[in-house]
C-alpha atoms as a PDB file:
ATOM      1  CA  UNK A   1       0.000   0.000   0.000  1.00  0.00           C
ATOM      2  CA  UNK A   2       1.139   3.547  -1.195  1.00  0.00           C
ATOM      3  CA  UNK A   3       0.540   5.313   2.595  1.00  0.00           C
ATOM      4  CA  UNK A   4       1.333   8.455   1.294  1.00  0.00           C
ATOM      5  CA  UNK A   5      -1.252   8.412  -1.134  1.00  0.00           C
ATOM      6  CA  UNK A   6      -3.658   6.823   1.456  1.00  0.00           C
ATOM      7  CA  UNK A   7      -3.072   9.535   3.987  1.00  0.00           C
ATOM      8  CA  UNK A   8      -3.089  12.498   1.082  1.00  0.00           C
ATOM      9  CA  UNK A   9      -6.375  10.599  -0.141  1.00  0.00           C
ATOM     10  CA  UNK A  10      -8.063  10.288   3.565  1.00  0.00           C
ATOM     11  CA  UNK A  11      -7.035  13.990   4.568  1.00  0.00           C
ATOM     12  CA  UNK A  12      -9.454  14.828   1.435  1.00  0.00           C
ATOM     13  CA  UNK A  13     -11.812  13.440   1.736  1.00  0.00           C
ATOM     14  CA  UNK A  14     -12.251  14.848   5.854  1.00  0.00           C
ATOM     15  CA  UNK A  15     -11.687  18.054   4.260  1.00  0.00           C
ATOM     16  CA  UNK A  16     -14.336  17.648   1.544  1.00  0.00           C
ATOM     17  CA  UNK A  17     -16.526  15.074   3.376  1.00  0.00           C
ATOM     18  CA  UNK A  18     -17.084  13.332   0.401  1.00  0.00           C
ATOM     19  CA  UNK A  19     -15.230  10.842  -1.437  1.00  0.00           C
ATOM     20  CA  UNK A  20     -16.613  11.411  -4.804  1.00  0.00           C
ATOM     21  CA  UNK A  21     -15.302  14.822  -4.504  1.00  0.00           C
ATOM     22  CA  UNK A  22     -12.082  13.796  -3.684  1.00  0.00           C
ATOM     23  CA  UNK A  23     -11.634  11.651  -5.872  1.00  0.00           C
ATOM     24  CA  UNK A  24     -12.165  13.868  -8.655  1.00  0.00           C
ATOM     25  CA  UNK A  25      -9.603  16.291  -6.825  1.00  0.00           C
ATOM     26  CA  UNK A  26      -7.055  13.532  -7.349  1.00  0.00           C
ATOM     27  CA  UNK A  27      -8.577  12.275 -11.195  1.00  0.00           C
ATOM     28  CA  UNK A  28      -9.361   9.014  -9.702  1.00  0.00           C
ATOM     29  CA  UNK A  29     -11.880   6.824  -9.567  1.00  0.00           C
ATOM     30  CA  UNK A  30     -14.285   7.144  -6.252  1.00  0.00           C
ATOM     31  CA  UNK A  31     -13.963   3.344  -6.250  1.00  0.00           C
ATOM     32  CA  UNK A  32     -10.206   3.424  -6.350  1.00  0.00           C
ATOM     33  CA  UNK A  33      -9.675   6.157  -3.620  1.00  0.00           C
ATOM     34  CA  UNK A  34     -12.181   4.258  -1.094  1.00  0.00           C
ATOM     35  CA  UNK A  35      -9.885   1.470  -1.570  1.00  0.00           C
ATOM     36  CA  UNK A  36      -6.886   2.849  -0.322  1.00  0.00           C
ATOM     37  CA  UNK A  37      -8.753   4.759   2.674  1.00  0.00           C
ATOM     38  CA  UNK A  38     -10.167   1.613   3.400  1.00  0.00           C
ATOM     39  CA  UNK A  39      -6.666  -0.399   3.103  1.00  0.00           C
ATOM     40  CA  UNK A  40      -5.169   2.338   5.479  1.00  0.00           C
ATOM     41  CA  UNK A  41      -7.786   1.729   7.935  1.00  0.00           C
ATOM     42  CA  UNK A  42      -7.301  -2.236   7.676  1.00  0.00           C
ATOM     43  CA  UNK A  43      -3.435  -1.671   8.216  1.00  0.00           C
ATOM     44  CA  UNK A  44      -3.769   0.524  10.955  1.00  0.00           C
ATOM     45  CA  UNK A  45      -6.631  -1.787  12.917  1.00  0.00           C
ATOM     46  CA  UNK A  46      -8.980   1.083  13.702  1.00  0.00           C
ATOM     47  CA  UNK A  47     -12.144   3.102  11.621  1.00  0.00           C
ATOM     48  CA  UNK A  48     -11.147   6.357  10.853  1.00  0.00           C
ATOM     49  CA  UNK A  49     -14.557   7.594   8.879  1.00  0.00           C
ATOM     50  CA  UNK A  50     -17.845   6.777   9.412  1.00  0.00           C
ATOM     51  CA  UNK A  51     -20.040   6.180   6.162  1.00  0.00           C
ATOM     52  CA  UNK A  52     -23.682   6.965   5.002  1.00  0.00           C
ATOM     53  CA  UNK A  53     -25.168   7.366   1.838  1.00  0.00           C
ATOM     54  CA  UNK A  54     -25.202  10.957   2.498  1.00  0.00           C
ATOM     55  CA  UNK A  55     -22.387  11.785   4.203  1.00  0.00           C
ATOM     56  CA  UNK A  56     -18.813  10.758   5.762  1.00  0.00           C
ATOM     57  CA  UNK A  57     -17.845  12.244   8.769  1.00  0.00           C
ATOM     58  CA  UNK A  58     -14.765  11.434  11.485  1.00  0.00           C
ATOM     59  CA  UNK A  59     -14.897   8.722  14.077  1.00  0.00           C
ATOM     60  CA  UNK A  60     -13.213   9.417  17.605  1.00  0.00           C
ATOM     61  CA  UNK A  61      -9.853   7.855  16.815  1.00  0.00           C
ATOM     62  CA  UNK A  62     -10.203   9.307  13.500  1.00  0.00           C
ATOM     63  CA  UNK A  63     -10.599  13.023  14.398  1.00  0.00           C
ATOM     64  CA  UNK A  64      -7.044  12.498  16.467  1.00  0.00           C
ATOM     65  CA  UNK A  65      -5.330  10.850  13.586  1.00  0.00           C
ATOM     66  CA  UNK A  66      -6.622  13.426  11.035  1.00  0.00           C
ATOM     67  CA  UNK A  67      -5.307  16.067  13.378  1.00  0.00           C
ATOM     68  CA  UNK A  68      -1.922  14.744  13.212  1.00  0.00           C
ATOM     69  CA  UNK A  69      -1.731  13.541   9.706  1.00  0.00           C
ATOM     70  CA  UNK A  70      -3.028  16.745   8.435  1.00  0.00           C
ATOM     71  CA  UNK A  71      -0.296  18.539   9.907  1.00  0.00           C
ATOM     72  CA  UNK A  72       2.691  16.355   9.133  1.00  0.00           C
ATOM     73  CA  UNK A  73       1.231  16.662   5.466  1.00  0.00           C
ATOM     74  CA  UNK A  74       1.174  20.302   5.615  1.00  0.00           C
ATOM     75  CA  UNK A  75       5.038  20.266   6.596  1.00  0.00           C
ATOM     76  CA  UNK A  76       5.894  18.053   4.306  1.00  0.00           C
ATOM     77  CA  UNK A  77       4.655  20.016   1.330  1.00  0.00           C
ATOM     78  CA  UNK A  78       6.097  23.267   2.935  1.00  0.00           C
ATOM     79  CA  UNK A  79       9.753  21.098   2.504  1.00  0.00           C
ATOM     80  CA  UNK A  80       8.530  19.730  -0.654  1.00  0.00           C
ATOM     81  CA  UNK A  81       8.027  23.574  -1.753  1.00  0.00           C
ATOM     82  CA  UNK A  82      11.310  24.443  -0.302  1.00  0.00           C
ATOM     83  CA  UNK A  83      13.598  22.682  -2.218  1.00  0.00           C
ATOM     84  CA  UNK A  84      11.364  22.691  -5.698  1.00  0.00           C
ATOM     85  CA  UNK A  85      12.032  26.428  -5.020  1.00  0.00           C
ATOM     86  CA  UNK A  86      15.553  26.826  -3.669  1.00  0.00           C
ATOM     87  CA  UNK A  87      17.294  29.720  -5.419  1.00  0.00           C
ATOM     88  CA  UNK A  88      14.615  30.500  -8.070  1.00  0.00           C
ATOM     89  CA  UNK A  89      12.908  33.645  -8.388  1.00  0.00           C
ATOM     90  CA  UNK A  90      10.344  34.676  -6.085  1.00  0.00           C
ATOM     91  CA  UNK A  91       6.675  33.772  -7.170  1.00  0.00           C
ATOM     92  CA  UNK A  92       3.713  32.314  -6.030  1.00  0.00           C
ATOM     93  CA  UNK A  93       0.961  33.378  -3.779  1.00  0.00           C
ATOM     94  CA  UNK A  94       2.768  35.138  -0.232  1.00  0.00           C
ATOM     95  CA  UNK A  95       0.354  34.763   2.851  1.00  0.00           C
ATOM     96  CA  UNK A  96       0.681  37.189   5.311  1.00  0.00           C
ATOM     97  CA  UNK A  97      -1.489  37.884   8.786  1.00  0.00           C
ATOM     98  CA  UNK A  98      -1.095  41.216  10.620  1.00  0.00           C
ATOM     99  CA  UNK A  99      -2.565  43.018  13.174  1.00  0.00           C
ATOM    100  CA  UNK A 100      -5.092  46.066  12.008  1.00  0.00           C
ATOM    101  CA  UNK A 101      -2.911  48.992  13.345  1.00  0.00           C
ATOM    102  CA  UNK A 102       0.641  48.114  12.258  1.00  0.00           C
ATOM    103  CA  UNK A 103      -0.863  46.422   8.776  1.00  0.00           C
ATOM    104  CA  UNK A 104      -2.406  49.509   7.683  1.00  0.00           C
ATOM    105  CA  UNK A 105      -0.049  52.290   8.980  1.00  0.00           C
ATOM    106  CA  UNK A 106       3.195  50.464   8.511  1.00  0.00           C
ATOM    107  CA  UNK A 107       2.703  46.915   5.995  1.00  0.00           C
ATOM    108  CA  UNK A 108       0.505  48.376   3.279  1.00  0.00           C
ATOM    109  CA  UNK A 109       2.176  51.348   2.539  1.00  0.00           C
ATOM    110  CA  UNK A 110       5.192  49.487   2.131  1.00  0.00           C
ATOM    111  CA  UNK A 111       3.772  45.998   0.046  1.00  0.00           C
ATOM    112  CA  UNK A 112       3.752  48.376  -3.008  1.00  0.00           C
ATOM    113  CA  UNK A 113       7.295  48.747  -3.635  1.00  0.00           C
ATOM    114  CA  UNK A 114       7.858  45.385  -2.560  1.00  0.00           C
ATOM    115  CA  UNK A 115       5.119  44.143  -5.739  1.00  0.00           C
ATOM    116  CA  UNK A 116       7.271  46.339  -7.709  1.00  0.00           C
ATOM    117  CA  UNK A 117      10.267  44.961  -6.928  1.00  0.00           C
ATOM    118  CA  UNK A 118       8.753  40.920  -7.006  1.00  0.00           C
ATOM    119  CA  UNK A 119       6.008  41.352  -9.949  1.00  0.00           C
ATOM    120  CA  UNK A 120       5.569  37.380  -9.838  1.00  0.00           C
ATOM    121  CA  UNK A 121       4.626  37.237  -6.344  1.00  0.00           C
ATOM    122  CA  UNK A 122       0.417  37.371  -5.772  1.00  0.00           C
ATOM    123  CA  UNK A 123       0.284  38.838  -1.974  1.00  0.00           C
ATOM    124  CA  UNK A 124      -2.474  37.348   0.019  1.00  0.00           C
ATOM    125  CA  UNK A 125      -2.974  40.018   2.868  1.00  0.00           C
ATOM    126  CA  UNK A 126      -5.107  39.825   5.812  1.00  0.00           C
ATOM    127  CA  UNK A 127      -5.443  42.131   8.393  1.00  0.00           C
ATOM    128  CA  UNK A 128      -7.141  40.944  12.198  1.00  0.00           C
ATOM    129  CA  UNK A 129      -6.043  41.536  15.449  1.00  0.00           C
ATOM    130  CA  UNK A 130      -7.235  37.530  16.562  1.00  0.00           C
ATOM    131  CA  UNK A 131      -4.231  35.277  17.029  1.00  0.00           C
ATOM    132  CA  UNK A 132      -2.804  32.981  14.510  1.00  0.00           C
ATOM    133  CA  UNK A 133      -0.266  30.476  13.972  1.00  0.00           C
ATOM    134  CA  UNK A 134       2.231  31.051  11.058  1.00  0.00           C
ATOM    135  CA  UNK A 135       2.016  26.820  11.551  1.00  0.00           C
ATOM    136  CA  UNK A 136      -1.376  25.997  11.629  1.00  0.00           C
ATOM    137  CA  UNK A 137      -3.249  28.602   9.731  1.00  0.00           C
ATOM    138  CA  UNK A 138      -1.561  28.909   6.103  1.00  0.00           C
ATOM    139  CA  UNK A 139       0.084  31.903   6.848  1.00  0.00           C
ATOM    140  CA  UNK A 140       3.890  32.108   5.513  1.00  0.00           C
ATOM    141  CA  UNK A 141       4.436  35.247   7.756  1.00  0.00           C
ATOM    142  CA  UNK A 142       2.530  36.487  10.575  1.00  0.00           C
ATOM    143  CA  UNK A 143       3.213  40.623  11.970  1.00  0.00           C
ATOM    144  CA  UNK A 144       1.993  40.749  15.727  1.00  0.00           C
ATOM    145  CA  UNK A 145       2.353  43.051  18.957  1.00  0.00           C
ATOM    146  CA  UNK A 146       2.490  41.255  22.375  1.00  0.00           C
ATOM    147  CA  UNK A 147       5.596  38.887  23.174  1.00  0.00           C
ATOM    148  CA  UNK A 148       7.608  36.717  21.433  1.00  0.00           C
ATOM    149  CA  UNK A 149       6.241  33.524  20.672  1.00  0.00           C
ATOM    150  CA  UNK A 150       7.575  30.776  22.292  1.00  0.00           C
ATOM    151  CA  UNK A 151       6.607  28.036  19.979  1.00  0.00           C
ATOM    152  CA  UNK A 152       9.117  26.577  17.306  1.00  0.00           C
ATOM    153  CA  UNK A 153       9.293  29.555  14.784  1.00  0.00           C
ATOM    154  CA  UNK A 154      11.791  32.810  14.287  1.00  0.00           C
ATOM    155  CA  UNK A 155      10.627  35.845  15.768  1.00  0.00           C
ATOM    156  CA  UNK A 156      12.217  39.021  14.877  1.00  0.00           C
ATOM    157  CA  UNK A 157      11.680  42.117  16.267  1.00  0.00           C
ATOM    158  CA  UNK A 158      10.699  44.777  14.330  1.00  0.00           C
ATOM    159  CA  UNK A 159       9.663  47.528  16.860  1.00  0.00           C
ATOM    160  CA  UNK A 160       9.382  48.845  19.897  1.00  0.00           C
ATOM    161  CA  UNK A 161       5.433  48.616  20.928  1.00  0.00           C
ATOM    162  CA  UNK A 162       5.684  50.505  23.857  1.00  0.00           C
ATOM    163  CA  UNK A 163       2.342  52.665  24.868  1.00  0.00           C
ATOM    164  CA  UNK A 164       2.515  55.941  25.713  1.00  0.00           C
ATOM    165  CA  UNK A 165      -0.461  58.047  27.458  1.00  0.00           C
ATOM    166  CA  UNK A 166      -1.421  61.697  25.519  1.00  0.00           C
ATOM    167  CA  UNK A 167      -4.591  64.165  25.491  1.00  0.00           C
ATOM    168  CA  UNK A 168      -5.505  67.038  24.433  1.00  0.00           C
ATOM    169  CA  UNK A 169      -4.429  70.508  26.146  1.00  0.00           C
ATOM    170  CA  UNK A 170      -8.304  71.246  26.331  1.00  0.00           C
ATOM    171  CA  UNK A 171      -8.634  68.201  28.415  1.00  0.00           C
ATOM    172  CA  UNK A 172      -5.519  68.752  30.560  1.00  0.00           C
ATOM    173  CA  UNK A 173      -7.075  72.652  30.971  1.00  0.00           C
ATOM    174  CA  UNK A 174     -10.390  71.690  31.945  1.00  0.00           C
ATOM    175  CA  UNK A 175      -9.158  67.964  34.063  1.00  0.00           C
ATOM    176  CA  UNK A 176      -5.602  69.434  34.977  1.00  0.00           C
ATOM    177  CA  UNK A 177      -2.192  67.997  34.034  1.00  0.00           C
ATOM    178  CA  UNK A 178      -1.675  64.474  35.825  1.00  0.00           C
ATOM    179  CA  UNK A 179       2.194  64.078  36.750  1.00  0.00           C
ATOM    180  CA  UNK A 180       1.889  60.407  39.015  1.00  0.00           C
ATOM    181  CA  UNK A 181       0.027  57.422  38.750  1.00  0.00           C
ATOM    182  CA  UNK A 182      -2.064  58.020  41.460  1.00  0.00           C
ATOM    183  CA  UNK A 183      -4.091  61.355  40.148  1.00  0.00           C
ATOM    184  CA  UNK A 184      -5.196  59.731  37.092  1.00  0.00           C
ATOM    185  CA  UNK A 185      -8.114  58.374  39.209  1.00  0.00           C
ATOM    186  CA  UNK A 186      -9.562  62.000  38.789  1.00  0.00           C
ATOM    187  CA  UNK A 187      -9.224  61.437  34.995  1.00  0.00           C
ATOM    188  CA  UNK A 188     -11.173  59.755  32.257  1.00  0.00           C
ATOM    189  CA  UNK A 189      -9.607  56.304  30.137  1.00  0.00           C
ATOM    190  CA  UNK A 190     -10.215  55.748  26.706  1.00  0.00           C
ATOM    191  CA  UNK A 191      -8.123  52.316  26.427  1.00  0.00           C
ATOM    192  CA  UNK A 192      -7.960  49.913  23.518  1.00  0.00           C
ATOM    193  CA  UNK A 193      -8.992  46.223  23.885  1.00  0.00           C
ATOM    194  CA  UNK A 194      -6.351  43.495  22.410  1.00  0.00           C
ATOM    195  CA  UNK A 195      -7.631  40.059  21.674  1.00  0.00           C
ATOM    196  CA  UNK A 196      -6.443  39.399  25.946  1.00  0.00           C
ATOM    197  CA  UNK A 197      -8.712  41.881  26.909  1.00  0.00           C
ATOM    198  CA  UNK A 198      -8.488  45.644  27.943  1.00  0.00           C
ATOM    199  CA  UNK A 199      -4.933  47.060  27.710  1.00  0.00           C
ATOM    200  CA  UNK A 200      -4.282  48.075  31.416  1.00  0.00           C
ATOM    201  CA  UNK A 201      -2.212  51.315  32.631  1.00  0.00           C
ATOM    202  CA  UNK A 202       0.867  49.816  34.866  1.00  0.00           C
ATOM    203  CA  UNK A 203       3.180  51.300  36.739  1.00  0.00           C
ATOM    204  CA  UNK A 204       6.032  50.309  38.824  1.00  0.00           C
ATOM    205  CA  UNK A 205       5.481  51.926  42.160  1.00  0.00           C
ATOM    206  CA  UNK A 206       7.111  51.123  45.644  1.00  0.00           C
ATOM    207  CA  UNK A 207       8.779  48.071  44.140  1.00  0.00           C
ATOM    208  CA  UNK A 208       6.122  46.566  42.273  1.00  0.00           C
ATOM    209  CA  UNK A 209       3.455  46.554  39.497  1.00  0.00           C
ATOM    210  CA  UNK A 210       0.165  48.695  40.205  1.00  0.00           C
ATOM    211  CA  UNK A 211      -2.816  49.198  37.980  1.00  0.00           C
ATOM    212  CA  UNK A 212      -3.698  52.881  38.403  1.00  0.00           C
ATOM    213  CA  UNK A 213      -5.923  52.773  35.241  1.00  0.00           C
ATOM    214  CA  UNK A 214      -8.178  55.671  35.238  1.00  0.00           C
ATOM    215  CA  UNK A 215     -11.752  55.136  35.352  1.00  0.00           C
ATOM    216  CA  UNK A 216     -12.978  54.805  32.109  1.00  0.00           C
ATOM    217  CA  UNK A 217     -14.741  56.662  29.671  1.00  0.00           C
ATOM    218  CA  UNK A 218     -14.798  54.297  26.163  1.00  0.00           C
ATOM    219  CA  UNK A 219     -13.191  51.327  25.589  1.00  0.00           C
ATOM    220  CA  UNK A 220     -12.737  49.580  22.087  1.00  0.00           C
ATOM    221  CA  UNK A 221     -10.570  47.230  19.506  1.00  0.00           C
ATOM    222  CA  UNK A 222     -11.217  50.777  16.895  1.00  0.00           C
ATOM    223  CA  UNK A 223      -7.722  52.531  17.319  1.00  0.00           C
ATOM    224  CA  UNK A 224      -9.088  55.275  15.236  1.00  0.00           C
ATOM    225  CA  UNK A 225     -12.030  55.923  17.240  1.00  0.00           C
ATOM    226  CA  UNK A 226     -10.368  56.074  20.463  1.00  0.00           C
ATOM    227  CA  UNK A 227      -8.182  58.928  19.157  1.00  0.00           C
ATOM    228  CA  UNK A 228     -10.732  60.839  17.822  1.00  0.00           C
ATOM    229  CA  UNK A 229     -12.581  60.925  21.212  1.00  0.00           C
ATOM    230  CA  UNK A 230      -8.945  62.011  22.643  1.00  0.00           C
ATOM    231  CA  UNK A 231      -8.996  64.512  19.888  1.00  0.00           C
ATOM    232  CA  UNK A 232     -12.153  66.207  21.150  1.00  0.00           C
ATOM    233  CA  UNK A 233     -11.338  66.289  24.658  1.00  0.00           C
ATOM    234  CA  UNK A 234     -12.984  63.030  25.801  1.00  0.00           C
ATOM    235  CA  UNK A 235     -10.488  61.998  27.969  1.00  0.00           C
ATOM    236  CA  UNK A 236      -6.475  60.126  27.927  1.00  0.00           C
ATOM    237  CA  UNK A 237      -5.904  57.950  25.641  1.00  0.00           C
ATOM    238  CA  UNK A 238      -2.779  55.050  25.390  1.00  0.00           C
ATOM    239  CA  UNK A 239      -1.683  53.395  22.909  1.00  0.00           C
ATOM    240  CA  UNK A 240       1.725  52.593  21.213  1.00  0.00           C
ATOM    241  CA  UNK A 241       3.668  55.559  20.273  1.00  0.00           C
ATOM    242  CA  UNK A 242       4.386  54.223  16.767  1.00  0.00           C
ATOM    243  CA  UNK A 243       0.497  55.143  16.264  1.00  0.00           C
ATOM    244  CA  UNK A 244      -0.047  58.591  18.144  1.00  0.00           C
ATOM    245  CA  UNK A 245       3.596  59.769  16.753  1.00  0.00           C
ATOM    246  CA  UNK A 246       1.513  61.844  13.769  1.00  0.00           C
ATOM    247  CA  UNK A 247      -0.858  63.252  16.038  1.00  0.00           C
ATOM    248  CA  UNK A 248       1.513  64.721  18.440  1.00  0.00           C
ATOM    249  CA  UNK A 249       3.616  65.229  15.522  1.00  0.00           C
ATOM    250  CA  UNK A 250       0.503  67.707  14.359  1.00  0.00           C
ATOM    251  CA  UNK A 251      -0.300  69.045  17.592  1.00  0.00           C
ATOM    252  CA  UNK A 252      -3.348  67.494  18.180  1.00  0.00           C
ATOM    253  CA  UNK A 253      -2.057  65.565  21.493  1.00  0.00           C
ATOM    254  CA  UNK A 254       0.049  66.178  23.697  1.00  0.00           C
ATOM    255  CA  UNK A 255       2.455  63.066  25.392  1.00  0.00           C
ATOM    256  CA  UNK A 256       1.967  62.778  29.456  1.00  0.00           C
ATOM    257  CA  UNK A 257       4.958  62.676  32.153  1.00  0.00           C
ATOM    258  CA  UNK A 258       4.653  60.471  34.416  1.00  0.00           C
ATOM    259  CA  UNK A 259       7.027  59.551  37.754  1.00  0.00           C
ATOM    260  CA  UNK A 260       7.290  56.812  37.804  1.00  0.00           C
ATOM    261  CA  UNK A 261       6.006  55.872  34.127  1.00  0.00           C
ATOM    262  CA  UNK A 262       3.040  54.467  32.708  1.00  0.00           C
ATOM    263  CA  UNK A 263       3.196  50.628  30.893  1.00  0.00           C
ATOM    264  CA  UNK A 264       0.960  48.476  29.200  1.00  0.00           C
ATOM    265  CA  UNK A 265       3.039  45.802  29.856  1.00  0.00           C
ATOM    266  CA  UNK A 266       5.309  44.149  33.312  1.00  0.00           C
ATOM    267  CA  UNK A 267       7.959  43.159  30.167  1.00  0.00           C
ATOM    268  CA  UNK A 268      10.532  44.872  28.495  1.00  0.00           C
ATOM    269  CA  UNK A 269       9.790  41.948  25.578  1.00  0.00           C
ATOM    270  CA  UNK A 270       6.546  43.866  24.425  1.00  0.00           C
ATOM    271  CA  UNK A 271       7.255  44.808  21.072  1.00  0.00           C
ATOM    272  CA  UNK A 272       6.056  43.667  17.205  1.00  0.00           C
ATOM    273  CA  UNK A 273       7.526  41.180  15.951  1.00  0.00           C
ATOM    274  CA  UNK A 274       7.603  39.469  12.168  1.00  0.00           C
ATOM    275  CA  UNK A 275       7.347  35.802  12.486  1.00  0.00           C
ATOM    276  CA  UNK A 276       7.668  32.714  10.148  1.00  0.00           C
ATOM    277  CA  UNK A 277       8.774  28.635  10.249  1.00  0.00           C
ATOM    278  CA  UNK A 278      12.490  28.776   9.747  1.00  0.00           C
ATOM    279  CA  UNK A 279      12.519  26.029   6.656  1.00  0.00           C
ATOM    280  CA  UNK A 280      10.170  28.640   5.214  1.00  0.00           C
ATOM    281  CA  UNK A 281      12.827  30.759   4.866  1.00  0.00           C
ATOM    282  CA  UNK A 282      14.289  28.929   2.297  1.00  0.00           C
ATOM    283  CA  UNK A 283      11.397  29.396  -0.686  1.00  0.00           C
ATOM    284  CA  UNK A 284      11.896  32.477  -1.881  1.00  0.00           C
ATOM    285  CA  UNK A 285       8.978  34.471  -1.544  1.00  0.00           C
ATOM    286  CA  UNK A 286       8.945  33.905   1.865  1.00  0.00           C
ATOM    287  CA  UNK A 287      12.744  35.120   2.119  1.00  0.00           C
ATOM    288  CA  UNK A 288      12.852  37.859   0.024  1.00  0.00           C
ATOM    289  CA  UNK A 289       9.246  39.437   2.188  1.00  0.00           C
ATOM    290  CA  UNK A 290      11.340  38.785   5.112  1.00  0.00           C
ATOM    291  CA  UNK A 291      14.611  40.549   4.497  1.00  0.00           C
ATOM    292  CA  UNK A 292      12.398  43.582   2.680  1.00  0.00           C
ATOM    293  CA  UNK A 293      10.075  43.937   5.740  1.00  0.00           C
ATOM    294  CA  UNK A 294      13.028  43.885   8.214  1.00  0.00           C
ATOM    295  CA  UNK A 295      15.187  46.339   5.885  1.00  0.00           C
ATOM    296  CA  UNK A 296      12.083  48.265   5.882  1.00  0.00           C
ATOM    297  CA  UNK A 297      10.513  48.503   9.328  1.00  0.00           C
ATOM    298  CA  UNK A 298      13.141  47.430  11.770  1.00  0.00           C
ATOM    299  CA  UNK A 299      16.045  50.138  10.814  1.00  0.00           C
ATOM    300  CA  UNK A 300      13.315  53.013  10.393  1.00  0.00           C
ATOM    301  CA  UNK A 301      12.263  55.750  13.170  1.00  0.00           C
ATOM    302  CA  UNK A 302       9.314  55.169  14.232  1.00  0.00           C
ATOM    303  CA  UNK A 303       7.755  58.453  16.847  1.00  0.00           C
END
């Protein structure tokens, strides 16, 4: 029995729950392909699929072996695809996750020169703040704030995410200019929610971590909306400084003092970070988006 085949054949037809549709995936006949699934069940002593007239669906045992196979498949085409495309030109279809803020102030602007300079390579962008794995979810590179990962992949960092609080001078007129931690409870919050929850406002005071968060006034995932309420006067807002550098740039807000400082985070490891499966980095698509998006983002200014 070819068990390759067997496993590519049973993965299929999980994925299409059908084996008349996978077989004509494969050019095969139905009869020929439920063959083989049913030879690797024989070999391996156990049913894997349950069948009806109308439908094929996963036993117990089966879901767990799926799981597995279809993963160990996955890798093996990502080698496959590594060494079909060692030192070749960068083509193909580039998959890349990143989170909302730094995808459309900082990746999109910059994807444009990088299409100019790889014309054969269709980018596949998405843009979400939910979590993903560069090895589960068919992404070849993944752009995220938070901590580096500690799961088997390379994790560069590209930037410092470090929050920063600012307002408006009509706010700090009409509320009064907070200088410690402890006086923003006379103030108003507008904080942004990450997929973990609210982003809390830490500071390290008499030896250890306090949340002095300021009772608040609006909280969202909508970066943009957050500093337009800060804008008009609605209150403090915090959020990296990569993304309130134009407004303060312009005017419009003003960066707060504090002693000691305000932190989102307990970690000096908070920062965004451009991440990928190191054999990826051998297919060239994937290696030429990662040495242009680290040339790119990693030596600029950012604030």
């Amino acid at each position: 029995m070819d068990q390759l085949r067997a496993l590519k054949y049973f993965v299929k037809v999980v994925e299409l729950g059908s084996f008349t549709q996978a077989a004509k995936t494969f050019s095969v006949p139905a009869s020929s392909l439920s063959r083989r699934v049913a030879d690797l069940e024989k070999s391996l002593g156990a049913t894997l699929l349950k069948r009806s007239t109308r439908a094929v669906s996963l036993t117990e045992i089966g879901t767990e072996y799926y799981q597995q196979v279809s993963s160990l498949l996955n890798q093996l085409e990502q080698s496959n695809e590594a060494v079909r495309s060692y030192q070749t030109e960068p083509m193909g279809t580039l998959r890349i996750s990143a989170m909302v803020g730094i995808g459309r102030e900082v990746l999109i602007p910059l994807m444009d020169e990088f299409s100019r300079l790889y014309p054969k390579v269709i980018l596949d962008i998405e843009l979400s703040d939910e979590l993903s794995s560069v090895g589960r979810d068919d992404v070849d590179i993944a752009i995220r704030g938070g901590y580096a990962p500690n799961d088997r992949v390379v994790a560069i960092r590209l930037m410092d995410n470090q929050f920063i609080p600012a307002a408006t001078e009509q706010y700090l007129q009409q509320m009064g200019t907070p200088h410690h931690p402890s006086e923003l409870s006379q103030h108003k919050g507008l904080y942004y929610r990450s997929p973990n929850g609210r982003v809390p406002w830490l500071s390290f005071i008499d030896g250890q971590w306090q949340d002095v968060s300021a009772p608040a006034a609006a909280i969202s995932n909508a970066g943009e909306w957050l500093i337009e309420k800060a804008k008009q006067g609605d209150g403090i807002v915090m959020m990296p400084r990569w993304v309130l550098s134009p407004f303060l740039h312009r005017g419009e807000l003003q960066e707060l003092d504090f002693e000691p400082p305000l932190s989102a985070s307990q970690s000096a490891d908070f920062g965004v970070y451009l991440i990928y499966q190191k054999q990826r980095y051998h297919v060239p698509k994937v290696k030429a988006a990662v040495d242009f998006l680290v040339a790119r983002i990693k030596h600029a200014t950012w604030g």
